[in-house]
C-alpha atoms as a PDB file:
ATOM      1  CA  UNK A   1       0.000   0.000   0.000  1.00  0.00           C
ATOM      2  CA  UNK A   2       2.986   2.417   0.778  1.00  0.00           C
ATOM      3  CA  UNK A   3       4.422   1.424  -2.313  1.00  0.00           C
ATOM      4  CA  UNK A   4       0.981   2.276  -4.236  1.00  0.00           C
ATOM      5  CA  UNK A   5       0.619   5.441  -2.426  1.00  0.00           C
ATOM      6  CA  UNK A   6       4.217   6.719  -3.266  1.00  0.00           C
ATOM      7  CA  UNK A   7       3.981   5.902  -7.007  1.00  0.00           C
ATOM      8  CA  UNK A   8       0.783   7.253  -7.104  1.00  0.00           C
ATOM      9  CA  UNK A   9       2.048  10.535  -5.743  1.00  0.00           C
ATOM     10  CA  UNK A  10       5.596  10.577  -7.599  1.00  0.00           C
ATOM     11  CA  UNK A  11       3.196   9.924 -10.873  1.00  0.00           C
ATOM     12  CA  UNK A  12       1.119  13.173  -9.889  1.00  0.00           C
ATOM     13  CA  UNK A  13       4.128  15.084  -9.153  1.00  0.00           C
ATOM     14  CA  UNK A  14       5.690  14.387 -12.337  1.00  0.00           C
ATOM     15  CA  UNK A  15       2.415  14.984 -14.078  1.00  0.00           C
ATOM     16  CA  UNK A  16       1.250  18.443 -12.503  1.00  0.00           C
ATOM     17  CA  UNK A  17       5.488  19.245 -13.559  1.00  0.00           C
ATOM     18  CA  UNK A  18       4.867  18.742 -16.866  1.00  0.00           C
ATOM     19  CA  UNK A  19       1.477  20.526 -17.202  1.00  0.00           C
ATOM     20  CA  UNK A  20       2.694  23.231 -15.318  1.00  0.00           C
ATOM     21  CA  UNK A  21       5.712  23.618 -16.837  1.00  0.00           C
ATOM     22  CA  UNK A  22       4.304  23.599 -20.627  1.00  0.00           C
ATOM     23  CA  UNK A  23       2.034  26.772 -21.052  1.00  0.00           C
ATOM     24  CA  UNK A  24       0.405  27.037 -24.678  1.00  0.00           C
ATOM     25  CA  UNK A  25       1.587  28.850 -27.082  1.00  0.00           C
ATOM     26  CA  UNK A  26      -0.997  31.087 -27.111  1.00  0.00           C
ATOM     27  CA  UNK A  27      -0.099  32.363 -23.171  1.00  0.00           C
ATOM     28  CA  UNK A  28       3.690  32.300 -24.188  1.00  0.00           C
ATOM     29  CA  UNK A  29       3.214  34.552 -27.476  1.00  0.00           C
ATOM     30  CA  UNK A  30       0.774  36.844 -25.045  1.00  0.00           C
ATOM     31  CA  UNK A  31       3.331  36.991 -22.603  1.00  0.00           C
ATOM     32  CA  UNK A  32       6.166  37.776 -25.221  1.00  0.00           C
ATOM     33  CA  UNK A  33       3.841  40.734 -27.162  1.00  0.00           C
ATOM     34  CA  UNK A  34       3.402  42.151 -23.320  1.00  0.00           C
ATOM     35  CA  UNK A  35       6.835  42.217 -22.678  1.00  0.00           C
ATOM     36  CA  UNK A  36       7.873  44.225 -25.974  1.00  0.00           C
ATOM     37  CA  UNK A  37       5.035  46.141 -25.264  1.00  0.00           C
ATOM     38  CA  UNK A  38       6.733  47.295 -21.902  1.00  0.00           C
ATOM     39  CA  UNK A  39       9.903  47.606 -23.393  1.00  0.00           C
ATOM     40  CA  UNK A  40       8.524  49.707 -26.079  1.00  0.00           C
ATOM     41  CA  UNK A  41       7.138  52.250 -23.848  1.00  0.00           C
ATOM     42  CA  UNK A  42      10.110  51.829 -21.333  1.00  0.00           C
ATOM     43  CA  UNK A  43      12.326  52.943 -24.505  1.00  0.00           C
ATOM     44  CA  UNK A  44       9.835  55.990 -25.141  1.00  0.00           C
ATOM     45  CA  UNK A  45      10.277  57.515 -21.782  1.00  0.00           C
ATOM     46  CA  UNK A  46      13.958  56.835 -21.997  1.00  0.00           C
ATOM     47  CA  UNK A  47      14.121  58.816 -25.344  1.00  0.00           C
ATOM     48  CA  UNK A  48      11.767  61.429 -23.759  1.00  0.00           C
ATOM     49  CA  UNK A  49      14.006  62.015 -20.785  1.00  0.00           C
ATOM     50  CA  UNK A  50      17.104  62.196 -22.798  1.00  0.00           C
ATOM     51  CA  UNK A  51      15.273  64.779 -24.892  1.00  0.00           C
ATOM     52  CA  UNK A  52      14.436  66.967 -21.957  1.00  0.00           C
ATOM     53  CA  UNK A  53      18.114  66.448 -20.073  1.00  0.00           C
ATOM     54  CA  UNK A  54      19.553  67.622 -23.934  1.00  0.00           C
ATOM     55  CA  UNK A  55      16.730  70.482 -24.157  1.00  0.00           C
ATOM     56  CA  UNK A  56      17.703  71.164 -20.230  1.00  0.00           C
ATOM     57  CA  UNK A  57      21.580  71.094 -20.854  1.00  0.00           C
ATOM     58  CA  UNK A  58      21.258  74.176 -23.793  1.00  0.00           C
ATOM     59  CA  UNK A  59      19.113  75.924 -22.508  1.00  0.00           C
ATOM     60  CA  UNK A  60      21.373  76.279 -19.635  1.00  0.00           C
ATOM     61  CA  UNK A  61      24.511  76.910 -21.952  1.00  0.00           C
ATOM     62  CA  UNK A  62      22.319  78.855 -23.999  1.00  0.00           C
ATOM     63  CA  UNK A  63      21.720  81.199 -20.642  1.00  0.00           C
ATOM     64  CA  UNK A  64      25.404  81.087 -19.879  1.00  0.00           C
ATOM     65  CA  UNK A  65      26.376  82.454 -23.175  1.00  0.00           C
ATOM     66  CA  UNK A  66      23.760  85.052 -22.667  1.00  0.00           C
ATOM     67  CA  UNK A  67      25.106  86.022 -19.105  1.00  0.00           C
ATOM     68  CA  UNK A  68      28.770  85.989 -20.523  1.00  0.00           C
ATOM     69  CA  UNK A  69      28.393  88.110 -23.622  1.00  0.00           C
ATOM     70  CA  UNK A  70      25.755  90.674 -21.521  1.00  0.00           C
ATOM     71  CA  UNK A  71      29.100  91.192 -19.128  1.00  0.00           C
ATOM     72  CA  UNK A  72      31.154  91.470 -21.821  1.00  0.00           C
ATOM     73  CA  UNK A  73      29.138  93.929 -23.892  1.00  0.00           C
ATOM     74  CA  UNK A  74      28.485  95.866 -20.120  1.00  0.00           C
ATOM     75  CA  UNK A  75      31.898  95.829 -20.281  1.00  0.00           C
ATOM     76  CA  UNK A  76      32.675  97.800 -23.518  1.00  0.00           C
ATOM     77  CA  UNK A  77      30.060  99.964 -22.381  1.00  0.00           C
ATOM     78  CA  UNK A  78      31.879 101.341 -19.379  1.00  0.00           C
ATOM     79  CA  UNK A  79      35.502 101.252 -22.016  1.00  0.00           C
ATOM     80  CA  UNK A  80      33.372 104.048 -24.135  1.00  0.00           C
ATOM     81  CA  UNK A  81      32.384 106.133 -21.371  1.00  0.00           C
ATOM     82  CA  UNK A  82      35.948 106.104 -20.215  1.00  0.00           C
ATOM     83  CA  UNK A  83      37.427 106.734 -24.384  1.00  0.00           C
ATOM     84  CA  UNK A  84      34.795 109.622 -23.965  1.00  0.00           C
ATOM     85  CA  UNK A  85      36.201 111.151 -20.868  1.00  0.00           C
ATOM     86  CA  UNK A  86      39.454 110.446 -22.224  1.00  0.00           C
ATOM     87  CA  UNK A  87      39.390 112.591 -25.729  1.00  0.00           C
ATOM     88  CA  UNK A  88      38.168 115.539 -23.646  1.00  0.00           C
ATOM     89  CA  UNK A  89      41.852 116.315 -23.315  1.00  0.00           C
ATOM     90  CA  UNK A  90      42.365 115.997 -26.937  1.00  0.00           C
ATOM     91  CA  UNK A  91      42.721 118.985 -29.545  1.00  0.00           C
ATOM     92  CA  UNK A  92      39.483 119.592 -31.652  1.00  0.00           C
ATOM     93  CA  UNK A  93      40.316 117.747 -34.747  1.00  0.00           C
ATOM     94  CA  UNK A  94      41.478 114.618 -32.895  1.00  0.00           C
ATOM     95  CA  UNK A  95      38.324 114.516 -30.637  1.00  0.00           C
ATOM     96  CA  UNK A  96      36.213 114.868 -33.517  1.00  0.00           C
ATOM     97  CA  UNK A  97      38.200 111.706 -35.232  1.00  0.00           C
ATOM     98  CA  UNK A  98      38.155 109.687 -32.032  1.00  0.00           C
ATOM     99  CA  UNK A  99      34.535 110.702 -31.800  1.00  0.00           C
ATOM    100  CA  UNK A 100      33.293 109.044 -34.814  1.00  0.00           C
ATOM    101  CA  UNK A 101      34.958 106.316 -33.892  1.00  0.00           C
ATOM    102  CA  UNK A 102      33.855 105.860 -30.300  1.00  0.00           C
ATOM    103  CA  UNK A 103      30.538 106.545 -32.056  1.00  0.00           C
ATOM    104  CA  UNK A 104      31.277 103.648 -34.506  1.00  0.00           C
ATOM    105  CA  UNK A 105      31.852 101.289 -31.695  1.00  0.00           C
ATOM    106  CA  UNK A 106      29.018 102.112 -29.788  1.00  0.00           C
ATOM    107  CA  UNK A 107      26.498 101.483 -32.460  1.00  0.00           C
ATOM    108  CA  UNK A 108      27.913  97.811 -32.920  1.00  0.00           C
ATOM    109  CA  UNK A 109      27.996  97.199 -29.184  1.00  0.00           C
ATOM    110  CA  UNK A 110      24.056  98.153 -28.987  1.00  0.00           C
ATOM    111  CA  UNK A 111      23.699  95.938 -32.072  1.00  0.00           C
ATOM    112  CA  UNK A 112      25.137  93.297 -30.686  1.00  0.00           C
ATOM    113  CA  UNK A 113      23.017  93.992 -27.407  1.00  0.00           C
ATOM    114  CA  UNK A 114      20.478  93.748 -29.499  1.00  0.00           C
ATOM    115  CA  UNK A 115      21.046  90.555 -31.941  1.00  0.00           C
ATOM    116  CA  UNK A 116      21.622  88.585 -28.312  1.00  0.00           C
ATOM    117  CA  UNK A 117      18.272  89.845 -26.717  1.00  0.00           C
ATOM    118  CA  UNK A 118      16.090  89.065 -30.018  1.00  0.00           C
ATOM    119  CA  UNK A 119      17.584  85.659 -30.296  1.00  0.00           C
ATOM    120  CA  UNK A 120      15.029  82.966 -29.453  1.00  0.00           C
ATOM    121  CA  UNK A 121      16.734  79.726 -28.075  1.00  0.00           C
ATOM    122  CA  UNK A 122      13.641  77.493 -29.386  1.00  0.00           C
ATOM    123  CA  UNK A 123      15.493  74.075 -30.116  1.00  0.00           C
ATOM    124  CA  UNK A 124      14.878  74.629 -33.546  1.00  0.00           C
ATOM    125  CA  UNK A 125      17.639  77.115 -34.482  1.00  0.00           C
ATOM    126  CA  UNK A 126      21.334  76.722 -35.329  1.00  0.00           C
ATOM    127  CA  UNK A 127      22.347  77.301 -31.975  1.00  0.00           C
ATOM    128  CA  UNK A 128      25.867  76.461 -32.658  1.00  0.00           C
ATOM    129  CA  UNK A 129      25.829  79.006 -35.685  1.00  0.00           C
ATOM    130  CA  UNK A 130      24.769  81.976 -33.951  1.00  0.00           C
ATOM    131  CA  UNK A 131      27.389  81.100 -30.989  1.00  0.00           C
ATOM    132  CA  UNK A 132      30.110  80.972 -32.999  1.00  0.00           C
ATOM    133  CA  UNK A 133      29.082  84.354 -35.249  1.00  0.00           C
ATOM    134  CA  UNK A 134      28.363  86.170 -32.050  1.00  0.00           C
ATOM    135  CA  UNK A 135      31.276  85.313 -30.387  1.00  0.00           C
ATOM    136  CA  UNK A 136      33.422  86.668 -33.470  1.00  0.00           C
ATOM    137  CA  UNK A 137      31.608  89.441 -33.917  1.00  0.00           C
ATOM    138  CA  UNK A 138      32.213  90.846 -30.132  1.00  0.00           C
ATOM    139  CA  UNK A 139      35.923  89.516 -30.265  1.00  0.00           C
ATOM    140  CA  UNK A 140      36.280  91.689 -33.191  1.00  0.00           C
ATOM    141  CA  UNK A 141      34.546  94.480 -31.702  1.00  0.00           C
ATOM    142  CA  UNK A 142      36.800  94.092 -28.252  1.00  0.00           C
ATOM    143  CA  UNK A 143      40.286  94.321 -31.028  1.00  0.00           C
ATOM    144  CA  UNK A 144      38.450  97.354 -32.589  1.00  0.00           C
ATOM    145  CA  UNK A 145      38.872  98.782 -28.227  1.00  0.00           C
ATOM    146  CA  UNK A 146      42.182  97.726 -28.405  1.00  0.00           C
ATOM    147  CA  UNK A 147      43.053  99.419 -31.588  1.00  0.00           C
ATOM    148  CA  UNK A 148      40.976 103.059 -30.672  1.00  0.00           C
ATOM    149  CA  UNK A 149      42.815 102.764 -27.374  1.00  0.00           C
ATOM    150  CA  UNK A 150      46.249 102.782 -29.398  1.00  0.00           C
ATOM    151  CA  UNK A 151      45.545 105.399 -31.087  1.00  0.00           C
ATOM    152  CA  UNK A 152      44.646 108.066 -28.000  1.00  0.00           C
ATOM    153  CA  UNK A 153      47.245 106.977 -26.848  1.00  0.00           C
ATOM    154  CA  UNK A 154      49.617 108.745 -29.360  1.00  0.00           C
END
């Protein structure tokens, strides 16, 4: 009777193992379209985050560059107010000169002012472009200081 008992239960065992372990097809390929299902939409918000952390990242270099070149256009602001106090000491003819000039360089310093407070950092512009433009323009405007300075100075 033990031994009856036993195989009866080893049979079951091995029985409800099988059956248990063999899902149809039909729960397997369910399962399987779930899963890509989740990974689908798990790769979505992965692609959406990375989109905001870029979007995030120049918009803060974007605001950097702003707060840099507004310093450095404050900046030649304060060198024409000094060139101004400066020719005050010159003779007529050579204030006149330097005048134009410091005139000259104050136009293209409010230009610039300008060009950087119009620009709209939407994502969809060359923001790479107008960095490296700007940036040459207001290097060339700060040798254009230099070179007016020289000049007084003679």
């Amino acid at each position: 009777m033990k031994k009856t008992i036993f195989t009866l239960a080893a049979a079951l065992f091995v029985a409800g193992a099988i059956l248990s372990g063999c899902s149809s097809d039909a729960n397997k390929t369910e399962d399987a379209e779930l899963k890509v299902e989740d990974a689908k939409a798990d790769v979505k918000d992965a692609e959406q985050n990375l989109t905001e952390a870029q979007q995030g990242a120049e918009i803060s270099d974007f605001q950097k560059f702003k707060n840099e070149c507004n310093e450095e256009i404050n900046n030649n602001e304060r060198r024409i107010a000094e060139l101004r106090v400066q020719i005050k000491n010159e003779n007529r003819e050579a204030r006149e000169k330097d005048e134009v000039k410091i005139n000259a360089l104050e136009k293209r310093n409010t230009e610039l002012k300008i060009q950087l407070d119009a620009y709209a950092h939407d994502g969809k512009s060359d923001w790479q472009e107008f960095k490296t433009e700007f940036k040459h323009d207001l290097k060339g405007l700060g040798e254009a200081f230099k070179n007016i300075t020289v000049s007084n100075t003679k």
